[in-house]
C-alpha atoms as a PDB file:
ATOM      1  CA  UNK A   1      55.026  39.302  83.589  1.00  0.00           C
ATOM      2  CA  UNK A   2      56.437  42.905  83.665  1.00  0.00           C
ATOM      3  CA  UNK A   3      57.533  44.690  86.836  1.00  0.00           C
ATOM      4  CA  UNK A   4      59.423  47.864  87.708  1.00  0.00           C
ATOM      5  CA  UNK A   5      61.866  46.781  90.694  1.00  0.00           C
ATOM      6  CA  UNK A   6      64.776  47.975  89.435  1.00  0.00           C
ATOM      7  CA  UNK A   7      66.895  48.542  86.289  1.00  0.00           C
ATOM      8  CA  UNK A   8      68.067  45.297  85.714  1.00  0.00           C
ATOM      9  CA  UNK A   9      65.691  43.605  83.528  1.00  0.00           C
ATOM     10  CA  UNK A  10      64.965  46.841  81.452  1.00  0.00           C
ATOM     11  CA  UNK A  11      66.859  47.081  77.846  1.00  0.00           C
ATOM     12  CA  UNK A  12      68.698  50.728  77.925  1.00  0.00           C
ATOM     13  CA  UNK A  13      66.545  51.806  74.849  1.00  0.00           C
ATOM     14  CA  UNK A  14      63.208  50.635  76.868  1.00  0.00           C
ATOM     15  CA  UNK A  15      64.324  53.245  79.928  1.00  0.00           C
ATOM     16  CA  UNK A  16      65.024  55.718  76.695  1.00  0.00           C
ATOM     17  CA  UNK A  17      61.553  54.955  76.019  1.00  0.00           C
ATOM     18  CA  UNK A  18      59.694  55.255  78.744  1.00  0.00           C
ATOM     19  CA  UNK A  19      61.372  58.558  79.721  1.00  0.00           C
ATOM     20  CA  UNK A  20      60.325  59.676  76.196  1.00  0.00           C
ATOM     21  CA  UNK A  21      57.027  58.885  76.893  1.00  0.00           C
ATOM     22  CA  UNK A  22      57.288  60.741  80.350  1.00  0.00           C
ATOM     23  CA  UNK A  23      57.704  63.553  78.226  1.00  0.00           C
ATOM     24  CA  UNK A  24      54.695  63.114  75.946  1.00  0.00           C
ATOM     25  CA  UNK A  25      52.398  62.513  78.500  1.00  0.00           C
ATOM     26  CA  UNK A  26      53.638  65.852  80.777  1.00  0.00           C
ATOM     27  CA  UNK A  27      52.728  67.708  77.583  1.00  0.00           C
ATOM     28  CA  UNK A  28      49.593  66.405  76.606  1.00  0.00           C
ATOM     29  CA  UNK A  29      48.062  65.506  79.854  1.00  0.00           C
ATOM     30  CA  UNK A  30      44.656  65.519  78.895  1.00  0.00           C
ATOM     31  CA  UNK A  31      45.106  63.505  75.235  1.00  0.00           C
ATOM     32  CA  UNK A  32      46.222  60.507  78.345  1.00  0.00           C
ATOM     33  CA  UNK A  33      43.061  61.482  80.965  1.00  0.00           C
ATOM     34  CA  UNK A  34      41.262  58.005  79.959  1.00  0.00           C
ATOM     35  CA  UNK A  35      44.101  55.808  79.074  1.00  0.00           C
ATOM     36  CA  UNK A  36      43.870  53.821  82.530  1.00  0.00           C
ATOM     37  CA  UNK A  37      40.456  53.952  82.890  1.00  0.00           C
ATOM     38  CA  UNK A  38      38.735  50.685  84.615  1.00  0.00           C
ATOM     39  CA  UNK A  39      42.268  50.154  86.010  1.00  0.00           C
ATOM     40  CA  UNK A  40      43.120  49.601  89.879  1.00  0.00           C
ATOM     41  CA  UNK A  41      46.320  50.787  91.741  1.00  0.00           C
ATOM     42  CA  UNK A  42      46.749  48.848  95.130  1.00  0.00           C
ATOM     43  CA  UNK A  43      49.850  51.100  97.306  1.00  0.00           C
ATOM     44  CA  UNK A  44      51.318  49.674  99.526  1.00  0.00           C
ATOM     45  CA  UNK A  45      53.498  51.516 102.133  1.00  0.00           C
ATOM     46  CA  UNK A  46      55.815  50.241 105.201  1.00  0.00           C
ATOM     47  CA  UNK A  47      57.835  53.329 104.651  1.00  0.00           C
ATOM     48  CA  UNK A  48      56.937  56.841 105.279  1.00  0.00           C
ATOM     49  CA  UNK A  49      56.213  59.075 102.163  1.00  0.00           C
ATOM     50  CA  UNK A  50      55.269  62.230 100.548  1.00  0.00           C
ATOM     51  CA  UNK A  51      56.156  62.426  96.860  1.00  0.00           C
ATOM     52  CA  UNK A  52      56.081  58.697  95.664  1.00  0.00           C
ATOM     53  CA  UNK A  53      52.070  58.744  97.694  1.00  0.00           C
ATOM     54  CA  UNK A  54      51.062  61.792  96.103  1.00  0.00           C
ATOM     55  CA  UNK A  55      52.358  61.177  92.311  1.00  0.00           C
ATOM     56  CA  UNK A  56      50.998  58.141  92.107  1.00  0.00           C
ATOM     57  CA  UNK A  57      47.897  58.670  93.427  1.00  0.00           C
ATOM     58  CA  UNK A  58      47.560  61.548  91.332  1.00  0.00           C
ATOM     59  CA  UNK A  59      49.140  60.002  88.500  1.00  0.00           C
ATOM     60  CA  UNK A  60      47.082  57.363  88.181  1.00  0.00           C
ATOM     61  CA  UNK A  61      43.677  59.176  89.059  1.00  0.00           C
ATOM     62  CA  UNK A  62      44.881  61.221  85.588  1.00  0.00           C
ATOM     63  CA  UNK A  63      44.764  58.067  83.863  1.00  0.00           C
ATOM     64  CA  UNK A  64      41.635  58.314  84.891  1.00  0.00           C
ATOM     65  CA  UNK A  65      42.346  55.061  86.848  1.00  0.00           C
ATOM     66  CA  UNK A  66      41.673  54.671  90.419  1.00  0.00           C
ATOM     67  CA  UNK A  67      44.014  53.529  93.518  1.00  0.00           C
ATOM     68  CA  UNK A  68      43.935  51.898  97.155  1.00  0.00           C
ATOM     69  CA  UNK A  69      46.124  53.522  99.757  1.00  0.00           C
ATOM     70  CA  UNK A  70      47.479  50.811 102.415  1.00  0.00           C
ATOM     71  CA  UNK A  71      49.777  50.825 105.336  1.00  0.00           C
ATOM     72  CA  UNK A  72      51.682  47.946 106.176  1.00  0.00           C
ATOM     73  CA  UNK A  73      50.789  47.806 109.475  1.00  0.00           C
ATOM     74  CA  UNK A  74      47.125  48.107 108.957  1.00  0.00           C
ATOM     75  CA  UNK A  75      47.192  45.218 106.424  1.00  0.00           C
ATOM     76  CA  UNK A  76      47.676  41.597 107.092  1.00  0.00           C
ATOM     77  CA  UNK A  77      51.222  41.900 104.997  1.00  0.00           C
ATOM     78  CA  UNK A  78      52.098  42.349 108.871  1.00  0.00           C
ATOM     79  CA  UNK A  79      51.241  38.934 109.952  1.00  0.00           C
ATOM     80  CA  UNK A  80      50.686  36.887 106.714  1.00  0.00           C
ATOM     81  CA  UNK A  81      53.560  35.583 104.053  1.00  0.00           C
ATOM     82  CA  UNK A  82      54.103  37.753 101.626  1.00  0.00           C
ATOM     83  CA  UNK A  83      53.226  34.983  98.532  1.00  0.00           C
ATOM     84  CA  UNK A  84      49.863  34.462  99.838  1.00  0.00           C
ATOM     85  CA  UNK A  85      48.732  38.394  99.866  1.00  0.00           C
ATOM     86  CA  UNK A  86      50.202  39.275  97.032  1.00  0.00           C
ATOM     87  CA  UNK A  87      48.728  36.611  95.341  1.00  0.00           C
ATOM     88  CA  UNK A  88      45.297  37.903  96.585  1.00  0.00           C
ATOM     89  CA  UNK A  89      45.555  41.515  96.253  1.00  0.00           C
ATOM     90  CA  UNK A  90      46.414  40.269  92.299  1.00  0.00           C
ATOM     91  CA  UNK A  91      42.921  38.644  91.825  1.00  0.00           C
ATOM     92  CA  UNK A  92      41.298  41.977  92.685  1.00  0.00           C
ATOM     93  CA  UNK A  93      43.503  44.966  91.094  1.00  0.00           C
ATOM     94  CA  UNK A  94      45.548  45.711  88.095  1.00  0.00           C
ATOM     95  CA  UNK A  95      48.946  46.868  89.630  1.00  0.00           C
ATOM     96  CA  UNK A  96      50.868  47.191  92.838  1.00  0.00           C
ATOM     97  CA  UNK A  97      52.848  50.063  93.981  1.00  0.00           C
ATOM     98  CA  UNK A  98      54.849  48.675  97.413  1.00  0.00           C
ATOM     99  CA  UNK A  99      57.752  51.236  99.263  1.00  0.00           C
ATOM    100  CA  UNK A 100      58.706  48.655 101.527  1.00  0.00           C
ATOM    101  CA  UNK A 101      61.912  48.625 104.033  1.00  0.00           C
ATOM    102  CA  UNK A 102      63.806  45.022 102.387  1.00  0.00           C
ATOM    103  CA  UNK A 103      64.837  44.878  98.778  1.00  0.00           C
ATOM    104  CA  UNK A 104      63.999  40.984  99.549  1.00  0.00           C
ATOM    105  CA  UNK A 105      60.054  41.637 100.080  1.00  0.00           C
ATOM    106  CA  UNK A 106      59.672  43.944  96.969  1.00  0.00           C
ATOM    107  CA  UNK A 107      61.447  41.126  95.012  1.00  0.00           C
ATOM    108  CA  UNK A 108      59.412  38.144  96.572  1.00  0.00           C
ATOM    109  CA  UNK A 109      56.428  40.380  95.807  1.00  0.00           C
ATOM    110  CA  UNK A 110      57.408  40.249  92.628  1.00  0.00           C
ATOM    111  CA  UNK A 111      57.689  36.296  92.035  1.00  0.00           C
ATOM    112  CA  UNK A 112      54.654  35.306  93.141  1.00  0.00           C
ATOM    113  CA  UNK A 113      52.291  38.622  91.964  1.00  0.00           C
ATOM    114  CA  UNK A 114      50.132  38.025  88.589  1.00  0.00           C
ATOM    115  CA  UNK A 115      49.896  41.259  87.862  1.00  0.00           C
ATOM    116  CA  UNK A 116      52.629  43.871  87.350  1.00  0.00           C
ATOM    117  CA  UNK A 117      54.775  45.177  90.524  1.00  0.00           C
ATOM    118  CA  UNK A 118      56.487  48.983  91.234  1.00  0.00           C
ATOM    119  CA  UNK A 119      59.438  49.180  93.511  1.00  0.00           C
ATOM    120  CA  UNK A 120      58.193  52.361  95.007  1.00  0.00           C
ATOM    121  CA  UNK A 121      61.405  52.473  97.084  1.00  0.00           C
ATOM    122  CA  UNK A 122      63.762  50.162  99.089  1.00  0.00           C
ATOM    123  CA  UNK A 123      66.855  49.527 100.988  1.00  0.00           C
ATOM    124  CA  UNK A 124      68.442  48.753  97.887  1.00  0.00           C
ATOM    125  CA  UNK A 125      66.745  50.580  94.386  1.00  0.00           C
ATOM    126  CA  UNK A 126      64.795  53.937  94.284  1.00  0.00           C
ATOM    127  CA  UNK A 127      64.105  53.517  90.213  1.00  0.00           C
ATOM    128  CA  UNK A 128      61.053  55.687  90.277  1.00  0.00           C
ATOM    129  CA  UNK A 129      63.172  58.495  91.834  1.00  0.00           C
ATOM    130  CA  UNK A 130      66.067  58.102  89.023  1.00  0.00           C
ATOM    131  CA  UNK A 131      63.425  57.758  86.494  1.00  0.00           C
ATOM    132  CA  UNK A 132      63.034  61.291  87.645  1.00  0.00           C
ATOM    133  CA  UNK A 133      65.915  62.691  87.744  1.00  0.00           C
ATOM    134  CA  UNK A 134      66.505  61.339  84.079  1.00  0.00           C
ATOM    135  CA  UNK A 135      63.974  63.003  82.843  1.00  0.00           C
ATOM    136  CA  UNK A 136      64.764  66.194  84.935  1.00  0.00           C
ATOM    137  CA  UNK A 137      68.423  65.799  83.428  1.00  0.00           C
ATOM    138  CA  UNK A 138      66.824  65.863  79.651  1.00  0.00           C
ATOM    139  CA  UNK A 139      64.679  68.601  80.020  1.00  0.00           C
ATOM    140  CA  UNK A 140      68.022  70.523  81.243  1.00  0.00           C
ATOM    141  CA  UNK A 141      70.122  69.673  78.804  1.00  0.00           C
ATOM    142  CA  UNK A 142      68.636  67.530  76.004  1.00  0.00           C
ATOM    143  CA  UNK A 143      71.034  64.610  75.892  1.00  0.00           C
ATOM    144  CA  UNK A 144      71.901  61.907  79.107  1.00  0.00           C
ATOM    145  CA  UNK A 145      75.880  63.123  78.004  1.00  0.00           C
ATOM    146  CA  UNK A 146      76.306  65.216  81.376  1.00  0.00           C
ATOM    147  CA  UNK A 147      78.906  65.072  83.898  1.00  0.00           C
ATOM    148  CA  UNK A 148      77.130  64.105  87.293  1.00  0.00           C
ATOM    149  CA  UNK A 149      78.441  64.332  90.602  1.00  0.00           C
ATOM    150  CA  UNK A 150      77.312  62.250  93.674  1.00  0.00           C
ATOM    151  CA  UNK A 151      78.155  63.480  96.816  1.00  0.00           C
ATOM    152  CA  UNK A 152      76.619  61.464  99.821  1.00  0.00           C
ATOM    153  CA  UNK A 153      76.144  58.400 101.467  1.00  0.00           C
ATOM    154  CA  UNK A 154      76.152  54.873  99.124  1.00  0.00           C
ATOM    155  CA  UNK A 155      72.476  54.538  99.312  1.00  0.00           C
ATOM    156  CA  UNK A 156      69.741  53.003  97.297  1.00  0.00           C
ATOM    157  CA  UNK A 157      68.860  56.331  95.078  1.00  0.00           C
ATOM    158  CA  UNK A 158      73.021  56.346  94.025  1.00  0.00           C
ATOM    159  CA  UNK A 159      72.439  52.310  93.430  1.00  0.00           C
ATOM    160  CA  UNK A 160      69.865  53.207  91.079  1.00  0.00           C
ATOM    161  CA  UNK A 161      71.693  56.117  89.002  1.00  0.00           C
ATOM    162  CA  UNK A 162      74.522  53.811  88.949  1.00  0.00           C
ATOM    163  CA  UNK A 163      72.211  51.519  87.252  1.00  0.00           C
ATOM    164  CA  UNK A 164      70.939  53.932  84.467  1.00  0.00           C
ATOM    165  CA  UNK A 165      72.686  57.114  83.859  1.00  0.00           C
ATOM    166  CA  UNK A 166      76.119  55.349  82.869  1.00  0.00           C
ATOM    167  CA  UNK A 167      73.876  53.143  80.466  1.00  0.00           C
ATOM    168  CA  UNK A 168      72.854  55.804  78.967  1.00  0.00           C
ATOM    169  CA  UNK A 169      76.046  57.832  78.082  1.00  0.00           C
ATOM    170  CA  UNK A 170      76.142  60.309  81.248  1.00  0.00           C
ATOM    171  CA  UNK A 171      79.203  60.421  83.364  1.00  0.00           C
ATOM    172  CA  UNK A 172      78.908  59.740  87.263  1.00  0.00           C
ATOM    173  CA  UNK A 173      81.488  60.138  89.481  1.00  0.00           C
ATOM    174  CA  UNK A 174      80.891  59.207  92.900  1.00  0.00           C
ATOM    175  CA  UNK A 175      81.812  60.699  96.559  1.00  0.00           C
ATOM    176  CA  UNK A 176      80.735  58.556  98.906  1.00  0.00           C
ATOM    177  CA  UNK A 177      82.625  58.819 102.397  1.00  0.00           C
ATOM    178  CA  UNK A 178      80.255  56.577 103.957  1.00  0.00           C
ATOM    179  CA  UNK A 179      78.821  52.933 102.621  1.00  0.00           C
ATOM    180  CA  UNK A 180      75.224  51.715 103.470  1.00  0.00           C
ATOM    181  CA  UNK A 181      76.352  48.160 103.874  1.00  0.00           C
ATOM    182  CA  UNK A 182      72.009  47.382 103.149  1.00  0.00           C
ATOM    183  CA  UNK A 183      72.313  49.166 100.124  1.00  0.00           C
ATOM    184  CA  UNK A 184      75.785  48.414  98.349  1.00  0.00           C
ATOM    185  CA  UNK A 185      75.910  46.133  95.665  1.00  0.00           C
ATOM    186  CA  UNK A 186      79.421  45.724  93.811  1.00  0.00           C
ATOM    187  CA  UNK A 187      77.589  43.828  90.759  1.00  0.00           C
ATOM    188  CA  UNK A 188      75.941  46.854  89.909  1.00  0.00           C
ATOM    189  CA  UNK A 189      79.522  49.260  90.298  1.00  0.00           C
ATOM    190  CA  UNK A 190      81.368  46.176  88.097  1.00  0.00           C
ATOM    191  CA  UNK A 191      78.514  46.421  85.471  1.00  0.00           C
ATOM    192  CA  UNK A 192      78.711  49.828  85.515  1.00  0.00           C
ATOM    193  CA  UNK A 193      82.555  50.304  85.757  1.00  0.00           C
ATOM    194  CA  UNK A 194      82.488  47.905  81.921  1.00  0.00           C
ATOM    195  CA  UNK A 195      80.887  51.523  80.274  1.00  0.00           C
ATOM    196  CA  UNK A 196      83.612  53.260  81.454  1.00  0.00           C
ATOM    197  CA  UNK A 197      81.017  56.282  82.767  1.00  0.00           C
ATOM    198  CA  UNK A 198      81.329  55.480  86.334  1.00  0.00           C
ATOM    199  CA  UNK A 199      84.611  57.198  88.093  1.00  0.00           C
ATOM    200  CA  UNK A 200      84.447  55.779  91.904  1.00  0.00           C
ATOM    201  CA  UNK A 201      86.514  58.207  93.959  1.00  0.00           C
ATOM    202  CA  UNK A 202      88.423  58.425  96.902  1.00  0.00           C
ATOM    203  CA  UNK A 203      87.254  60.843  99.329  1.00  0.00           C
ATOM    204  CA  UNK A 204      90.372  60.907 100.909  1.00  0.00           C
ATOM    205  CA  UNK A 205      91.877  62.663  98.215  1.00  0.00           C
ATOM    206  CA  UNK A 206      89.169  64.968  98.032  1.00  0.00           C
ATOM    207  CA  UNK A 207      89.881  67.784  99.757  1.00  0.00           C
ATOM    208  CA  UNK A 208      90.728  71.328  99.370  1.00  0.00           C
ATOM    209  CA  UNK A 209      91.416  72.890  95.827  1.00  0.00           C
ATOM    210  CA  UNK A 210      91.222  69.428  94.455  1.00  0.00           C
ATOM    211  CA  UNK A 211      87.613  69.099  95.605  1.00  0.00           C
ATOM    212  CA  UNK A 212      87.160  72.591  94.539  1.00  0.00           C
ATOM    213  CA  UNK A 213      88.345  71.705  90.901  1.00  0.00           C
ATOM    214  CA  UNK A 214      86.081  68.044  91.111  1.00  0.00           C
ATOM    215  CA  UNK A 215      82.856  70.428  91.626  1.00  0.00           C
ATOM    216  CA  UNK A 216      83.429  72.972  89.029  1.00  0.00           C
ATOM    217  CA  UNK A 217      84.112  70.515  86.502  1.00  0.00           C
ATOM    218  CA  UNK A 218      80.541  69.029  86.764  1.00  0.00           C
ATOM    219  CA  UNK A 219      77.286  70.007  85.061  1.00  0.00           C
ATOM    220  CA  UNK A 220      74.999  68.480  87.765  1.00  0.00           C
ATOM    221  CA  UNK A 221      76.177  67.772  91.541  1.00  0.00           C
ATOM    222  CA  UNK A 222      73.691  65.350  93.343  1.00  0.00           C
ATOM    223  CA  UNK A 223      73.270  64.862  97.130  1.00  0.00           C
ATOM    224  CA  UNK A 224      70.718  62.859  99.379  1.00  0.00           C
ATOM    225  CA  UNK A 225      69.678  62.683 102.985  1.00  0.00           C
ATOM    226  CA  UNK A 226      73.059  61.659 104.800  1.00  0.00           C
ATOM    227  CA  UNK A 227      70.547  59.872 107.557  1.00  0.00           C
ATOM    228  CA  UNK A 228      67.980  57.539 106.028  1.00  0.00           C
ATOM    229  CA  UNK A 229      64.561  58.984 106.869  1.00  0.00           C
ATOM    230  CA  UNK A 230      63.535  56.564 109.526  1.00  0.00           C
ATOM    231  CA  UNK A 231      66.376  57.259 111.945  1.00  0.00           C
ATOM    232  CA  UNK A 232      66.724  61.221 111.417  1.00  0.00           C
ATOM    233  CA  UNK A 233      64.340  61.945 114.038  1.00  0.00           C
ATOM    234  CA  UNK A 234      64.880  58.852 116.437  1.00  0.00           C
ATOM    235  CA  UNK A 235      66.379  59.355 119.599  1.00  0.00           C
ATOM    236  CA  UNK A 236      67.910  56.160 119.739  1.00  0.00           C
ATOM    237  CA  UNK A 237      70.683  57.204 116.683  1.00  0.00           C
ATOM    238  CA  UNK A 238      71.451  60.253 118.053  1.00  0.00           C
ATOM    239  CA  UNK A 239      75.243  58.974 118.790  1.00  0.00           C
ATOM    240  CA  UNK A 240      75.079  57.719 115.203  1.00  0.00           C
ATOM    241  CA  UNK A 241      73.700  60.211 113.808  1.00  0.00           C
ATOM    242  CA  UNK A 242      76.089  62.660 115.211  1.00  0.00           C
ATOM    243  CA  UNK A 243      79.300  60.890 113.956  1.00  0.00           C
ATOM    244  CA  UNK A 244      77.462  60.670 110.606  1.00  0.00           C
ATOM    245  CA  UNK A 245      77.281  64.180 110.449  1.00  0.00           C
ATOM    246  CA  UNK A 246      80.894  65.132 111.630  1.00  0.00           C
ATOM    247  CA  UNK A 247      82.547  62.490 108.688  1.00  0.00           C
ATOM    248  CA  UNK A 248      80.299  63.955 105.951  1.00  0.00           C
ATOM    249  CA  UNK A 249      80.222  67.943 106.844  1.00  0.00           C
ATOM    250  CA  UNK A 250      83.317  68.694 104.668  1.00  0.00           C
ATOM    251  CA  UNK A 251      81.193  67.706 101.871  1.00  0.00           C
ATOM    252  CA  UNK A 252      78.024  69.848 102.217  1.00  0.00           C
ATOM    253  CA  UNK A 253      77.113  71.651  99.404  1.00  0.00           C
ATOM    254  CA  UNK A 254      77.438  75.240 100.717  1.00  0.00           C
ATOM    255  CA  UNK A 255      78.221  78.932  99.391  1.00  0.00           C
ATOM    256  CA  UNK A 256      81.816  78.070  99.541  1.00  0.00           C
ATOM    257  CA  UNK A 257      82.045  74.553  97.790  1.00  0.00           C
ATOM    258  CA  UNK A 258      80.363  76.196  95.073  1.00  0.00           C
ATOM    259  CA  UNK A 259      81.332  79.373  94.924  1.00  0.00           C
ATOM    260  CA  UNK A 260      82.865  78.661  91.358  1.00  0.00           C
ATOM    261  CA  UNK A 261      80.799  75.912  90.206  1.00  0.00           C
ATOM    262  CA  UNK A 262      78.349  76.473  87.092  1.00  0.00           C
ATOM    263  CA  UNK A 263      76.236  72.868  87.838  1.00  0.00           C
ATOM    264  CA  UNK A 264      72.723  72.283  88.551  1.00  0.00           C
ATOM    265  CA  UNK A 265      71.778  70.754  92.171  1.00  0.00           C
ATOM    266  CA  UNK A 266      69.995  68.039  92.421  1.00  0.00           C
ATOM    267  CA  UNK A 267      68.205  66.779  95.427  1.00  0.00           C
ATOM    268  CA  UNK A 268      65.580  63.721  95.846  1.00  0.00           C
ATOM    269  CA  UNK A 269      64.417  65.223  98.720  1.00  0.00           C
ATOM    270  CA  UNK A 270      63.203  65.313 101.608  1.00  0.00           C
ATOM    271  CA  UNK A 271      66.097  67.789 102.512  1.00  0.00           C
ATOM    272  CA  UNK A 272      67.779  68.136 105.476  1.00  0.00           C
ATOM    273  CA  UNK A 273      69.354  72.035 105.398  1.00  0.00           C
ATOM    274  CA  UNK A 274      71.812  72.864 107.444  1.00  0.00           C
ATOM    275  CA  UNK A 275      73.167  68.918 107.046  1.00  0.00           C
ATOM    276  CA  UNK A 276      73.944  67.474 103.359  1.00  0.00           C
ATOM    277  CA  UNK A 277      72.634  71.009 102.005  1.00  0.00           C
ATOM    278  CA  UNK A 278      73.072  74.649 102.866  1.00  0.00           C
ATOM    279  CA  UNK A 279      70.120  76.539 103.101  1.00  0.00           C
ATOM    280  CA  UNK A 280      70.903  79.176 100.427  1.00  0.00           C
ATOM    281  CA  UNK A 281      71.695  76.565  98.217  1.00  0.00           C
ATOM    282  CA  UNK A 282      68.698  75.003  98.812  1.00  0.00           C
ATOM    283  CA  UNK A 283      66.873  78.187  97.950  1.00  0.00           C
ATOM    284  CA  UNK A 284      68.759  79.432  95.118  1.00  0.00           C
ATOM    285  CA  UNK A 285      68.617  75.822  93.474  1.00  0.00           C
ATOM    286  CA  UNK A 286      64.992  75.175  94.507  1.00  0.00           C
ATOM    287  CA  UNK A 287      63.232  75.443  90.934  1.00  0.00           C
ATOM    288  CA  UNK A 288      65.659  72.359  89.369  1.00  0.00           C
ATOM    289  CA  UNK A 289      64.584  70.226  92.927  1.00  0.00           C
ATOM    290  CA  UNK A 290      60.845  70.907  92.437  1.00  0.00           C
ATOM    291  CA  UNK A 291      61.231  69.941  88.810  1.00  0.00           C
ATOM    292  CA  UNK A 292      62.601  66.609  89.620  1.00  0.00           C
ATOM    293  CA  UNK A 293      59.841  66.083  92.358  1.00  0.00           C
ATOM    294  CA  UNK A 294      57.420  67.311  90.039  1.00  0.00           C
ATOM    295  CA  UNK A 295      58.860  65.017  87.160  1.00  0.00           C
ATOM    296  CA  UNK A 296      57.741  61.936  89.732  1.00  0.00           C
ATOM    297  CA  UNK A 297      54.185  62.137  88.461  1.00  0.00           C
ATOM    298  CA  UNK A 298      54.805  62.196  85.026  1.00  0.00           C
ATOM    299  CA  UNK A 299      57.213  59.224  84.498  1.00  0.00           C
ATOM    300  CA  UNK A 300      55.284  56.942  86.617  1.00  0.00           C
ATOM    301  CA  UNK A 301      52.465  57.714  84.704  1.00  0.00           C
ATOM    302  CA  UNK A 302      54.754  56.357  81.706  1.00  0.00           C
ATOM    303  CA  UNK A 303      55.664  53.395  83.839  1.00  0.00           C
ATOM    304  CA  UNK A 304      52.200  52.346  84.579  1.00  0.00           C
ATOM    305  CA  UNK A 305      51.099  52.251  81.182  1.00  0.00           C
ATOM    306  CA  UNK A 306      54.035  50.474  79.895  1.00  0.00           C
ATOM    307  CA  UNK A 307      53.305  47.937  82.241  1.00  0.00           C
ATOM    308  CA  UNK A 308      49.583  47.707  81.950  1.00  0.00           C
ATOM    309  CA  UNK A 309      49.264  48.793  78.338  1.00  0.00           C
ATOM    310  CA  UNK A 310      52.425  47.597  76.934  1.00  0.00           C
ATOM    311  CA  UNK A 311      52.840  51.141  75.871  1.00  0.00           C
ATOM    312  CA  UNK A 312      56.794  51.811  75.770  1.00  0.00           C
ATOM    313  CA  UNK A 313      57.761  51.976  72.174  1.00  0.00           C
ATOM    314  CA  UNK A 314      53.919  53.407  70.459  1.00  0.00           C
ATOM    315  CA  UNK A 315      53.704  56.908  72.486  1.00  0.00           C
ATOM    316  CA  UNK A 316      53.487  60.069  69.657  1.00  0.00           C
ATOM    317  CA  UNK A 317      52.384  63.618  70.085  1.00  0.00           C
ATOM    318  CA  UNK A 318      49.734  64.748  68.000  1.00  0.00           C
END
């Protein structure tokens, strides 16, 4: 059985693929409009959302599939075992889609489902972001041979690029002042180390003219919510949040960080300005961060049908 719950089980030329077919189907949208038809998409959501609800809801009502929206807490995923629901939701649809809080439930999901599984999101993997932001990266610039720069907080989105972009011939170099403990995973940094595209760096050493020269050296600089979602608003992290804030402020991307910088900004959103992001940089940057949220649609329509229809490697224009 296929799933999508990370990119750990996925050959480097199948993620080429898919993306490939991302492509394909954003440019012939209506040559795909039956392709799911007769299909079911159960969603399932424990964490809040706007773009991963909306593109594939969209997405898959383009496939001219349909799809169940659920909460967690309105389903019985909040008092049953996991096993036994998944195992029924699987005798009456084609597909799950689950953005769940524990890396552990999306992969327990995944053992015991008969039909395929999305990781939507976790503490751990965002794939169907960075499947995204590939394909935003090859629209830019035609090739995965970029220079990338993280700057953030070691969450599950940089887990994710750390997974893929390396793989695929881009450079990453990471700034990371602050380590999700949830989130990190040195098997994935050792895997990706052994390509010799990921270039962990101090952030100690970071400052000044030398951060100055890091930025303008890059072709894309990505940053993320420095608070995950969940807590931003909550009262009760305020003290948290606050010393968050102070330890990563030298490193928001601002008129001045980037005053000689040529890359592209890249956010997952949703943004934060005045925190991890100025503003103006939000707004003179804003077309390349709708076109990754945009992009969200169109590669997990690709993912979908390469896990319902096998369709990874077959995908041509006409």
């Amino acid at each position: 059985m296929k799933h999508f719950v990370n990119f750990e089980n996925l050959e480097t030329d199948e993620i080429n693929k898919i993306i490939e077919n991302a492509i394909i189907i954003k440019n012939n949208p209506k040559r795909f409009s039956d392709a799911l038809e007769g299909k079911f998409l159960y969603e399932l959501f424990q964490k809040t959302s706007t773009r991963t609800a909306l593109s594939f809801s969209i997405g898959m009502e383009e496939l001219g599939g349909k799809y169940f929206f659920q909460k967690w807490e309105d389903s019985n995923f909040n008092v049953g075992e996991i096993r036994d629901e998944v195992r029924y939701i699987g005798s009456n649809v084609d597909m799950v889609m689950a953005r769940l809080k524990f890396n552990k439930d999306i992969n327990e999901m995944a053992y015991y489902s008969p039909i395929p599984v999305i990781n939507g999101c976790c503490n751990k993997y965002h794939p169907c972001q960075v499947m995204a932001d590939l394909l935003t990266v090859k629209e830019l610039f035609g090739t995965y041979n970029i220079k990338m720069l993280y700057v953030g907080v070691l969450n599950n989105v940089l887990n994710s690029l750390t997974e893929s972009l390396p793989r695929l011939g881009g450079e990453l170099f990471v700034l990371t002042p602050i380590v999700n403990i949830a989130s990190f995973d040195q098997e994935i940094i050792d895997y990706a180390e052994e390509t010799g595209n990921l270039h962990l760096l101090n952030h100690v050493e970071y400052t000044g003219e030398k951060l100055l020269d890091l930025v303008n050296d890059m072709d894309i600089i990505y940053t993320d919510s420095w608070v995950d979602m969940e807590f931003f608003n909550n009262s009760e992290f305020t003290e948290f949040k606050s010393e968050r804030i102070e330890k990563m402020m030298p490193f928001q991307l601002n008129s001045k960080l980037l005053s000689g910088s040529r890359a592209k900004i890249m956010h997952d959103m949703p943004i934060h300005a005045g925190y991890e992001i100025s503003r103006e940089m939000i707004e003179k940057n804003i077309g390349v961060i709708l076109q990754q949220a945009a992009n969200r649609k169109h590669v997990q329509k690709a993912i979908m049908l390469y896990l319902l229809n096998g369709e990874t490697l077959n995908l041509r224009s006409k």
